[in-house]
N, C-alpha and C. Protein backbone atom coordinates (compact mmCIF):
# COMPACT_ATOMS: atom_id res chain seq x y z
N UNK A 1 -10.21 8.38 25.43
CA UNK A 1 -10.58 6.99 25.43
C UNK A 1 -11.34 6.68 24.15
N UNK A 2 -11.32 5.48 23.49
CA UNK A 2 -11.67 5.36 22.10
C UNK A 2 -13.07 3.97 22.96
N UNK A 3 -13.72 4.21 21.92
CA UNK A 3 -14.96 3.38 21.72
C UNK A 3 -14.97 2.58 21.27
N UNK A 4 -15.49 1.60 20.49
CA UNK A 4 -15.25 0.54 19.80
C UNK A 4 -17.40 0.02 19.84
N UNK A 5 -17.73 -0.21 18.39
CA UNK A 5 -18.89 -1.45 17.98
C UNK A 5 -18.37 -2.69 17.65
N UNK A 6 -19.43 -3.41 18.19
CA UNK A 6 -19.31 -5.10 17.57
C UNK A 6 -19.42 -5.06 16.26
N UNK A 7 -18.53 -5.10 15.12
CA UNK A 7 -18.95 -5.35 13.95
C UNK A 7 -19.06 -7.05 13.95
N UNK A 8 -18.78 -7.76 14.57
CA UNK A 8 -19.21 -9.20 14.19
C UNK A 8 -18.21 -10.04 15.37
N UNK A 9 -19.36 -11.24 15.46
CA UNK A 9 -19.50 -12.12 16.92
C UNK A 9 -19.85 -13.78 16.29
N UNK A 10 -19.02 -14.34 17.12
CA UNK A 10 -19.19 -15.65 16.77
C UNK A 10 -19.06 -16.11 18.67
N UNK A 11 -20.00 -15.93 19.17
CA UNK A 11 -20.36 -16.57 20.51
C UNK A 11 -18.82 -17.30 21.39
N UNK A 12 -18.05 -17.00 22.18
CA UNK A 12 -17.33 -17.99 22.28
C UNK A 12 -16.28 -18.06 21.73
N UNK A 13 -16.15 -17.69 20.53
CA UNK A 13 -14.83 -17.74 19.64
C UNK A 13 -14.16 -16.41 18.89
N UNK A 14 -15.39 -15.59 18.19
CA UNK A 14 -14.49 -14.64 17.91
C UNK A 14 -15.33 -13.26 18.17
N UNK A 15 -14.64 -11.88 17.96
CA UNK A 15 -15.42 -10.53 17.99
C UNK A 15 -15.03 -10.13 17.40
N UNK A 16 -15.29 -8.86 16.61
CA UNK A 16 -14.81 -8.13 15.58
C UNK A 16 -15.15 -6.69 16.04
N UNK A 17 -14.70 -5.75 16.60
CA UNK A 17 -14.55 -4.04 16.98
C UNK A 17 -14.11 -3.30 15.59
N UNK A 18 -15.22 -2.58 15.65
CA UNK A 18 -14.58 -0.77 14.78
C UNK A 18 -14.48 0.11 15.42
N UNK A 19 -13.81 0.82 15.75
CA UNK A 19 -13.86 2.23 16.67
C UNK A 19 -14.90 3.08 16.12
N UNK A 20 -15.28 3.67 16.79
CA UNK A 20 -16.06 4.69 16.67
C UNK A 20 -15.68 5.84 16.25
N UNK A 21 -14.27 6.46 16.12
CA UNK A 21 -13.46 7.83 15.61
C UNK A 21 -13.79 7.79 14.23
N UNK A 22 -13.38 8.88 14.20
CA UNK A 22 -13.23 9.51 12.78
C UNK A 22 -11.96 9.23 12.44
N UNK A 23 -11.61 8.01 11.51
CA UNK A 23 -10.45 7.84 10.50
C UNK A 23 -10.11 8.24 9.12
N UNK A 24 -8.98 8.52 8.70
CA UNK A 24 -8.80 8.79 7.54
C UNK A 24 -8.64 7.14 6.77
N UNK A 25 -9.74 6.48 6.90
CA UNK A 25 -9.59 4.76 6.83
C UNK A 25 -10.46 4.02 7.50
N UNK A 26 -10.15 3.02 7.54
CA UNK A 26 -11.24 1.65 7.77
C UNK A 26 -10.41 0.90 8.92
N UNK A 27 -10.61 0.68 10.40
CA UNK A 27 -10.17 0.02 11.11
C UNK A 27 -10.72 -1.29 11.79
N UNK A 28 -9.90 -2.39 11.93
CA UNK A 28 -10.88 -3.41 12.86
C UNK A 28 -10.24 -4.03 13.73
N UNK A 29 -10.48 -4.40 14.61
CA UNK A 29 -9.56 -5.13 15.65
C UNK A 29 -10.34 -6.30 16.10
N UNK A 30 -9.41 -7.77 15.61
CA UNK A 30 -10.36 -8.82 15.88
C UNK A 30 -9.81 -9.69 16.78
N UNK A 31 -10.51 -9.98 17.72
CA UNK A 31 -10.35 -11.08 18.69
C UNK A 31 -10.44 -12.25 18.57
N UNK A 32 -9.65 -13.38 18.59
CA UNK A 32 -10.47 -15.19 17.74
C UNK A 32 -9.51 -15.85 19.61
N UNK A 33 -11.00 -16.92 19.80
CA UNK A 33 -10.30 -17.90 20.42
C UNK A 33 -10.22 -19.29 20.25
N UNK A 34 -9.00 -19.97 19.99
CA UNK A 34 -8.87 -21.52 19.49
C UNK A 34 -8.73 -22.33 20.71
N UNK A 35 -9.18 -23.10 20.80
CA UNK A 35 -8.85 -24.16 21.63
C UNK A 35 -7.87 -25.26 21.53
N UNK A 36 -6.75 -25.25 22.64
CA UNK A 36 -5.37 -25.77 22.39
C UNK A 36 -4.85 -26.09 23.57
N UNK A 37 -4.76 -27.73 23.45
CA UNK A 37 -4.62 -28.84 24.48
C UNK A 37 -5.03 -28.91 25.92
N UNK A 38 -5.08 -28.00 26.45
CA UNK A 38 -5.89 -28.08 27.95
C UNK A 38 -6.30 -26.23 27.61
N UNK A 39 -6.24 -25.54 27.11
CA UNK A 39 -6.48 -24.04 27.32
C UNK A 39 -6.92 -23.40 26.14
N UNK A 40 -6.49 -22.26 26.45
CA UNK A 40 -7.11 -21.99 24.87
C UNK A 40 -5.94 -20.81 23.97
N UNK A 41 -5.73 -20.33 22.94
CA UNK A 41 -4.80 -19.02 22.45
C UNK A 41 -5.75 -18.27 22.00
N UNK A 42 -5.12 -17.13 22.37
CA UNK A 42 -5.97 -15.95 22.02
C UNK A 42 -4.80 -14.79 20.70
N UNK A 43 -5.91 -15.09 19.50
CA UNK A 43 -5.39 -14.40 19.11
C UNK A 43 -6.04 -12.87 18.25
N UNK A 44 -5.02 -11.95 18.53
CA UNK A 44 -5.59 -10.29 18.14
C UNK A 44 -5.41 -10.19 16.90
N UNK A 45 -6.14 -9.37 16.16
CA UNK A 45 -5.69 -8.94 14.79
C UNK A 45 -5.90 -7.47 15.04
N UNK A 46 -5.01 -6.62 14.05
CA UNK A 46 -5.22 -5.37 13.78
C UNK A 46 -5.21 -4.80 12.58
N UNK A 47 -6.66 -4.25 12.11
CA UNK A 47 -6.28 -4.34 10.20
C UNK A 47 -6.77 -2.59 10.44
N UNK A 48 -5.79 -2.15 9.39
CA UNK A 48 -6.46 -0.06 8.97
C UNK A 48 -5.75 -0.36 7.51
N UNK A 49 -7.24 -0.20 6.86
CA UNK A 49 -7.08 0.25 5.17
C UNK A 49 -7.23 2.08 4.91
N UNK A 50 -5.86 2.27 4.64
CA UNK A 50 -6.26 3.89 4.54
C UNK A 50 -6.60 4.18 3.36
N UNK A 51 -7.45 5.69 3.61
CA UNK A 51 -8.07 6.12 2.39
C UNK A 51 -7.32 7.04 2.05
N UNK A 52 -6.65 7.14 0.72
CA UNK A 52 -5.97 7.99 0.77
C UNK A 52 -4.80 8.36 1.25
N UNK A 53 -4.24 9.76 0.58
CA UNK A 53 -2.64 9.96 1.07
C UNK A 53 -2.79 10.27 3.01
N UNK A 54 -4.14 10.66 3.37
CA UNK A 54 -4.09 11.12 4.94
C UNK A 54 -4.16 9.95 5.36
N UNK A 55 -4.62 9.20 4.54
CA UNK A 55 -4.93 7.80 5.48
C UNK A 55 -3.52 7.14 5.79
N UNK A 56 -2.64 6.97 4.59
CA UNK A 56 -1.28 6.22 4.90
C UNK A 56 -0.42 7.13 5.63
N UNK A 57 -0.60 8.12 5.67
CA UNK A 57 -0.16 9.11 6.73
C UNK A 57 -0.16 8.88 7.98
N UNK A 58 -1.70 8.59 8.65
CA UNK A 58 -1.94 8.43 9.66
C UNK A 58 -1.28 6.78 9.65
N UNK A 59 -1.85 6.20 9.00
CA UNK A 59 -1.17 4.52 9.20
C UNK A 59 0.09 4.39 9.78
N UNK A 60 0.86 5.04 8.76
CA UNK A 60 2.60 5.19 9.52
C UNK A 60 2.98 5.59 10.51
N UNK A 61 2.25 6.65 10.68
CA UNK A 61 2.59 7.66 11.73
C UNK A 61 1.90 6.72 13.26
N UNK A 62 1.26 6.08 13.24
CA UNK A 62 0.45 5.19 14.17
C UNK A 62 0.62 3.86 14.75
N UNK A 63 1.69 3.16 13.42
CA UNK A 63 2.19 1.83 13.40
C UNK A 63 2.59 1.24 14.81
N UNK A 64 4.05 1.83 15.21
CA UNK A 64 4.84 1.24 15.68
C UNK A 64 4.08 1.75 17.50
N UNK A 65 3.18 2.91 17.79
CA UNK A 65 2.50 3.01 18.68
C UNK A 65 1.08 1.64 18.59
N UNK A 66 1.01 1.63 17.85
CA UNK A 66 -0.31 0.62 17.91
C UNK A 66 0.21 -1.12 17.91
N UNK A 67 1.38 -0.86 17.63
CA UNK A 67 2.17 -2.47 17.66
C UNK A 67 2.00 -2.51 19.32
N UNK A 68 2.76 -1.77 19.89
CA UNK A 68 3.07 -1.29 21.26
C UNK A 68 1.24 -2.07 22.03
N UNK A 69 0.69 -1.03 21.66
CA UNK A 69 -0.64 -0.75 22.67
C UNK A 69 -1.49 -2.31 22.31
N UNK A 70 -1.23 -2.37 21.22
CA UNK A 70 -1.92 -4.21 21.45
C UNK A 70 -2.00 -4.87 21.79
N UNK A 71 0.19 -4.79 22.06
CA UNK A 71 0.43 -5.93 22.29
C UNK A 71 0.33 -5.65 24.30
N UNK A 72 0.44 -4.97 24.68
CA UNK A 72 -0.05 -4.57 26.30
C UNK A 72 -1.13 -5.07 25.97
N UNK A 73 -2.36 -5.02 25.49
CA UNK A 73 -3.75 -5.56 25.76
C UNK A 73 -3.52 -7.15 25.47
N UNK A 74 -3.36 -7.59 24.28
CA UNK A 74 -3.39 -8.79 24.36
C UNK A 74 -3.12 -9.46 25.45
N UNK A 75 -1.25 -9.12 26.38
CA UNK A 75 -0.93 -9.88 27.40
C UNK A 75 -1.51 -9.12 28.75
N UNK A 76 -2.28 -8.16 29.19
CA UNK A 76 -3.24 -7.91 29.98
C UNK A 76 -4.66 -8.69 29.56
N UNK A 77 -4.74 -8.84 28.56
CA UNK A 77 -6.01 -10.05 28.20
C UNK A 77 -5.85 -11.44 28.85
N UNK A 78 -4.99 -11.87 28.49
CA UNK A 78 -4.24 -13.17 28.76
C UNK A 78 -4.08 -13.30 30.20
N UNK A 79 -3.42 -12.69 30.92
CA UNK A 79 -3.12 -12.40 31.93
C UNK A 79 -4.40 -12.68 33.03
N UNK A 80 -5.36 -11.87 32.42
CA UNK A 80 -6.80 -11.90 33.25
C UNK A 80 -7.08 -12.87 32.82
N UNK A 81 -7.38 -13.79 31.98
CA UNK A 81 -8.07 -15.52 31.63
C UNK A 81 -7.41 -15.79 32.05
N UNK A 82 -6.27 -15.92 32.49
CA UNK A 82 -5.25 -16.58 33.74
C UNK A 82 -5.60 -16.77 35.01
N UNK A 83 -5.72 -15.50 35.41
CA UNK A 83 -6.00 -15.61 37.01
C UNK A 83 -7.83 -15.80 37.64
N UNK A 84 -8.76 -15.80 35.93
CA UNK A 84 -9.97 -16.11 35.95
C UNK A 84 -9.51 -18.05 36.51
N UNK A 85 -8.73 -18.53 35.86
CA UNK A 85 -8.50 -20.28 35.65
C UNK A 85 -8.01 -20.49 37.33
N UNK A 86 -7.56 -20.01 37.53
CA UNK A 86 -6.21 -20.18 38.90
C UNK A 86 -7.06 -20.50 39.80
């Protein structure tokens, strides 16, 4: 199970997570919420600056699993502010 710090918070609207692992790189995963016509969109970001040849190593090698695992959280995110509204 991975960890994650608040690197940065905007009350309400956005969060910003670094994992806590040891990367060959710089990771962040940011959360923003807009408000849009009766509800709101939620949108994820996922940024890794690698350091180095291990770093783009790991980047690649990680991609198309981390496309995957986001995008399950995002619409398990969504999903739950859903049935929070209902």
């Amino acid at each position: 199970m991975d960890f994650w710090t608040v690197t940065g918070l905007e009350a309400g609207r956005r969060l910003v997570l670094s994992p806590d692992t040891r990367l060959p790189g710089h990771m962040d995963l940011e959360l923003e919420v807009h408000p849009e016509g009766d509800g709101s969109r939620l949108v994820l970001r996922h940024g890794f600056t690698p350091d180095g040849p291990a770093g783009r190593l790991y980047g690649e090698a990680t991609r198309l699993g981390d496309v995957a695992l986001y995008a399950w959280m995002h619409r398990k995110l969504v999903l739950a502010a859903q049935a929070r509204t209902a």
